[in-house]
N, C-alpha and C. Protein backbone atom coordinates (compact mmCIF):
# COMPACT_ATOMS: atom_id res chain seq x y z
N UNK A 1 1.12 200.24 18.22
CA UNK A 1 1.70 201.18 17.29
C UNK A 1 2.14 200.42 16.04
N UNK A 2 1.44 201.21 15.24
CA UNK A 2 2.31 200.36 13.34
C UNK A 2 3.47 200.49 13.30
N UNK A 3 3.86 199.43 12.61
CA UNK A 3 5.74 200.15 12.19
C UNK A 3 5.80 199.96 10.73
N UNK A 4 6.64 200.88 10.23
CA UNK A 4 6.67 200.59 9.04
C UNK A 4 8.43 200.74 8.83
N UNK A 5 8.92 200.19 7.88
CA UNK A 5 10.40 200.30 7.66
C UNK A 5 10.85 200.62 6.56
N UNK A 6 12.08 200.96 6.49
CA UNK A 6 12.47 202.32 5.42
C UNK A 6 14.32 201.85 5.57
N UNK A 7 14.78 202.11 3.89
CA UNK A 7 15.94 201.34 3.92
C UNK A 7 17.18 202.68 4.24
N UNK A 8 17.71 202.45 4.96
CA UNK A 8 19.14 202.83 5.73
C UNK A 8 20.16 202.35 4.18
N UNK A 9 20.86 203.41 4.29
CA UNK A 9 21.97 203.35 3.27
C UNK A 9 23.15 204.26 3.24
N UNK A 10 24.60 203.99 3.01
CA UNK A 10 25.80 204.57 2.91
C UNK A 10 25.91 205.61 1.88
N UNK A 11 26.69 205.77 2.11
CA UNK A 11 27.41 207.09 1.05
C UNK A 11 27.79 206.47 -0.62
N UNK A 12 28.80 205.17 0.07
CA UNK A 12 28.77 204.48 -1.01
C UNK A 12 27.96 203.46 -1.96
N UNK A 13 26.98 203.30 -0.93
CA UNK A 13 26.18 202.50 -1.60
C UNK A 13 24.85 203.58 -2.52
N UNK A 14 24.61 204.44 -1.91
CA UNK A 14 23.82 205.58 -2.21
C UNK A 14 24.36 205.68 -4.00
N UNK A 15 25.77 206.00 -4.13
CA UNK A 15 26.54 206.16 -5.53
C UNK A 15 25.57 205.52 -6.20
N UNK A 16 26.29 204.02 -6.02
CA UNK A 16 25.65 202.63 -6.63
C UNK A 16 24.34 202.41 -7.35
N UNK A 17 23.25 203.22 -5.75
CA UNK A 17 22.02 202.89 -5.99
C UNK A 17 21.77 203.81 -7.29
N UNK A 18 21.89 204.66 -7.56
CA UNK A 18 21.28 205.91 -7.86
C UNK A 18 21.35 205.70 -9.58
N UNK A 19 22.46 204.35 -9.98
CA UNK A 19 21.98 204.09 -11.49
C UNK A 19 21.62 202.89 -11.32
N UNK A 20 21.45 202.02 -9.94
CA UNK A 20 21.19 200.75 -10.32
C UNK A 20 19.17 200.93 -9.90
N UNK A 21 18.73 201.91 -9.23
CA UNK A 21 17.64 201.81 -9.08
C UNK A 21 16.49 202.70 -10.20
N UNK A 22 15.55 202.13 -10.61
CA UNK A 22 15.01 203.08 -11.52
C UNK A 22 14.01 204.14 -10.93
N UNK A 23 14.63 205.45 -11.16
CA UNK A 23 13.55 206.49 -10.51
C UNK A 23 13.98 207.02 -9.29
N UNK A 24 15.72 206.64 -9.09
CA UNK A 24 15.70 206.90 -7.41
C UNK A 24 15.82 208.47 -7.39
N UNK A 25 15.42 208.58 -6.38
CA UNK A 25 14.77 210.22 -6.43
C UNK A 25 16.12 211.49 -5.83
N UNK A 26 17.27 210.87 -5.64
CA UNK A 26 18.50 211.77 -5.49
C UNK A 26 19.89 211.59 -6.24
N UNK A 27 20.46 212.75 -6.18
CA UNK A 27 21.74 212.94 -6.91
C UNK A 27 22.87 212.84 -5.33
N UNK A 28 22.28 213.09 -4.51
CA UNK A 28 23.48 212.94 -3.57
C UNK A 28 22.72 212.53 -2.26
N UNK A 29 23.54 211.59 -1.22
CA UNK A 29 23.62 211.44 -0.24
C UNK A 29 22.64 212.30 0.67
N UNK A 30 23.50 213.26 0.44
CA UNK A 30 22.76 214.13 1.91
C UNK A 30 21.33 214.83 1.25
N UNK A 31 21.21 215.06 -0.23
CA UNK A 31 19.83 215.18 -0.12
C UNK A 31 18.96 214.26 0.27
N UNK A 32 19.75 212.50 -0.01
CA UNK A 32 18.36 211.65 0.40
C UNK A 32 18.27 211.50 1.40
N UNK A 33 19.25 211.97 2.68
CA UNK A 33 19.14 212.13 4.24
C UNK A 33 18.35 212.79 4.56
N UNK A 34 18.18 213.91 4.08
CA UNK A 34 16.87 215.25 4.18
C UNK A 34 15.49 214.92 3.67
N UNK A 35 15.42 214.12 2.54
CA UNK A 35 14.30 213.87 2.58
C UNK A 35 13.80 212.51 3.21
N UNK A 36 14.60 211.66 3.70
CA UNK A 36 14.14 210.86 4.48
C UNK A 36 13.74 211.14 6.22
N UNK A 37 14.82 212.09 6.66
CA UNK A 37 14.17 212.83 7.46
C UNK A 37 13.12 213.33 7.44
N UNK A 38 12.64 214.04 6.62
CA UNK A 38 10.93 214.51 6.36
C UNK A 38 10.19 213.64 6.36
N UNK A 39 10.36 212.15 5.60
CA UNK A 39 9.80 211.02 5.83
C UNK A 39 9.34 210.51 6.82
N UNK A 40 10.37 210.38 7.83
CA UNK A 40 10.06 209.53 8.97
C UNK A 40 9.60 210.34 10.20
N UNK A 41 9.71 212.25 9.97
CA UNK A 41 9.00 212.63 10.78
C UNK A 41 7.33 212.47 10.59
N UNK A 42 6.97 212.44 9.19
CA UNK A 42 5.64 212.30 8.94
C UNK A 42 5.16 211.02 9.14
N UNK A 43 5.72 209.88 9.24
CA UNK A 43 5.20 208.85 9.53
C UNK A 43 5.37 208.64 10.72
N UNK A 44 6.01 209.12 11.91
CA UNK A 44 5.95 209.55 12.96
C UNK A 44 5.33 210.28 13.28
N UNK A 45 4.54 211.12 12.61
CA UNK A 45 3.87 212.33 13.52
C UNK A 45 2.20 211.48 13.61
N UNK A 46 2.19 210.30 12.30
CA UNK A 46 0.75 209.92 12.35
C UNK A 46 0.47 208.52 12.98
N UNK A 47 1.83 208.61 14.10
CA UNK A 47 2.03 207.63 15.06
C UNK A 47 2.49 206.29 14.62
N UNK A 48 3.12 206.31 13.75
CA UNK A 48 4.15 204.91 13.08
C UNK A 48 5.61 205.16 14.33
N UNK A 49 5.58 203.81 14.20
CA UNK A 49 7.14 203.36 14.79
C UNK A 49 7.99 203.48 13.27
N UNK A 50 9.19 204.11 13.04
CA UNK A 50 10.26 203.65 12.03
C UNK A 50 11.11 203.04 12.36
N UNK A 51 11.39 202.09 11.34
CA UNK A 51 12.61 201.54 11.75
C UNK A 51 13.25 201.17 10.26
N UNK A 52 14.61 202.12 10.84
CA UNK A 52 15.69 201.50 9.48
C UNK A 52 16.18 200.33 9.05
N UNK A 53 16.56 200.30 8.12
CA UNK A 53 17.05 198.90 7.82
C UNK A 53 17.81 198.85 7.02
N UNK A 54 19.07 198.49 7.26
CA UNK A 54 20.98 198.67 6.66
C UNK A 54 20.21 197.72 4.39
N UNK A 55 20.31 198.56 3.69
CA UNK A 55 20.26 197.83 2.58
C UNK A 55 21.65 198.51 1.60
N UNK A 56 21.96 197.11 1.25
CA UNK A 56 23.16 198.12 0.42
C UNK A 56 22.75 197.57 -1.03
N UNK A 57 23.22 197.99 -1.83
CA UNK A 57 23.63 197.81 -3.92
C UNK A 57 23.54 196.43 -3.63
N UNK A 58 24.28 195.69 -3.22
CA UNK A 58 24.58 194.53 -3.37
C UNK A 58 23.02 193.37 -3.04
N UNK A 59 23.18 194.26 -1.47
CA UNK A 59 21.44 193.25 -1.66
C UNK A 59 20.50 193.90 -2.52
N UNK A 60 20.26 194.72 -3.39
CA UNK A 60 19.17 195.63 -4.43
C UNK A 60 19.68 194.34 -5.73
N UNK A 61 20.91 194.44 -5.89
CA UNK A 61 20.67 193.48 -7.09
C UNK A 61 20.71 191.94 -6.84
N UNK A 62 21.23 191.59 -5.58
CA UNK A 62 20.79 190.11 -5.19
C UNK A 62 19.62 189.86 -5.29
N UNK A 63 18.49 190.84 -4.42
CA UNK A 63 17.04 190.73 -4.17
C UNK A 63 16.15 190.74 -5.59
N UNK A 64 16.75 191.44 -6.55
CA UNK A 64 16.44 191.55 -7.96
C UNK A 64 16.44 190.53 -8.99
N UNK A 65 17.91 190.02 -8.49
CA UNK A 65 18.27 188.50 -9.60
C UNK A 65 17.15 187.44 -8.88
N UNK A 66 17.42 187.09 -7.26
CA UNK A 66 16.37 186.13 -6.44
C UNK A 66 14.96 185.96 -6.79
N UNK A 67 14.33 187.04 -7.20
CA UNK A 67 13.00 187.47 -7.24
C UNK A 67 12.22 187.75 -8.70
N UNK A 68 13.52 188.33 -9.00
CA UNK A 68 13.14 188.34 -10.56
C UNK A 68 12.25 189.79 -10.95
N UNK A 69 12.05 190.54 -9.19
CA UNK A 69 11.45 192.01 -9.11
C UNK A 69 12.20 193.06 -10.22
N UNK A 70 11.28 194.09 -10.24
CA UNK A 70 12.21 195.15 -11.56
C UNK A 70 12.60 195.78 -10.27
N UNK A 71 13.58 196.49 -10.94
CA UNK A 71 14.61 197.76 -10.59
C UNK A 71 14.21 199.14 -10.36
N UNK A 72 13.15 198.60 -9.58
CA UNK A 72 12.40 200.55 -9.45
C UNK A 72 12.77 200.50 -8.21
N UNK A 73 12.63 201.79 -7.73
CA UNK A 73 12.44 202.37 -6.30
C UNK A 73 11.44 201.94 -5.06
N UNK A 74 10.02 200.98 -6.11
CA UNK A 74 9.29 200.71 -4.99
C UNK A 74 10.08 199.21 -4.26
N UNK A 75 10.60 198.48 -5.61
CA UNK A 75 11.57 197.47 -5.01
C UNK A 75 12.40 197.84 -3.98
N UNK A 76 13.05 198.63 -4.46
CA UNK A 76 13.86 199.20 -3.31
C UNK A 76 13.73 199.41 -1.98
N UNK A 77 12.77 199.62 -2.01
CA UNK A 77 12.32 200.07 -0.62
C UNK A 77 11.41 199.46 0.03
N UNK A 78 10.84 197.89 -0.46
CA UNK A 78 10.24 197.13 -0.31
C UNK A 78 11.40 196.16 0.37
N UNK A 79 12.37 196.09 -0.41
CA UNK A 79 13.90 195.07 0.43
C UNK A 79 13.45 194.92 2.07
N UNK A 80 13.66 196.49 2.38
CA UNK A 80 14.02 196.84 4.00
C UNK A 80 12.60 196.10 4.84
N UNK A 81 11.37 196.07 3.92
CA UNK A 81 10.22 195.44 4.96
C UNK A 81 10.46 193.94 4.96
N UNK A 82 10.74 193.33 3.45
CA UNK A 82 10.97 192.11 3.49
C UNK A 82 12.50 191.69 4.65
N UNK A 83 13.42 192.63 4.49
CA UNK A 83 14.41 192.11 5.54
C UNK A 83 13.84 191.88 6.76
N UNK A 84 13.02 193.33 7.28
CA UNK A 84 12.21 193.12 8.76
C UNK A 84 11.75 192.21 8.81
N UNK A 85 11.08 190.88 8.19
CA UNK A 85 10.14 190.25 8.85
C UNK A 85 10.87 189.15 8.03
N UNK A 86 12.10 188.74 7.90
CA UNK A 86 13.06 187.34 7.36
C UNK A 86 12.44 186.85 6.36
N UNK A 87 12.11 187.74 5.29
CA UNK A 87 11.52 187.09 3.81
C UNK A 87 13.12 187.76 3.27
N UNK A 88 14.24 188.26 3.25
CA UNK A 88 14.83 188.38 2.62
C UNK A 88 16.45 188.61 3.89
N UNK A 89 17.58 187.64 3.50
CA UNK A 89 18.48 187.77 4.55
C UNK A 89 19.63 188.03 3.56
């Protein structure tokens, strides 16, 4: 089974993200709960393993300054695979 991983995030960090990431696609919390739910049922339904992965503000702009990556959303959400597999601690 593939896995693919997808970044886990707080309430407060969610705030944070939402001017520090470019393009992030919610105004609140619980909408990006809902649509990540839709997410991971569809990548579940086409037989992916998910697995979350705790990213907060702090590692988005650590991983940013380290790397020298821009500030979009695909960064973003690229963090949580690089955490999975210890390219980023």
């Amino acid at each position: 089974m593939a896995t693919t991983y997808l970044p886990r995030i707080t309430v407060a960090d969610h705030e944070a993200l939402r001017f520090l990431v470019d393009n992030f696609p919610t105004n609140s919390h619980e909408k990006w709960l809902h649509l990540q739910a839709k997410e991971i049922a569809n990548w579940e339904k086409n037989g992916w393993e998910v697995v979350l992965i705790d990213i907060s503000a702090d590692d988005f702009v650590r991983y940013c300054r380290e790397t020298g990556a821009s500030p979009s959303f695909h960064t973003f959400r690229g963090i949580a695979s690089a955490r999975a597999i210890g390219k980023f601690d």
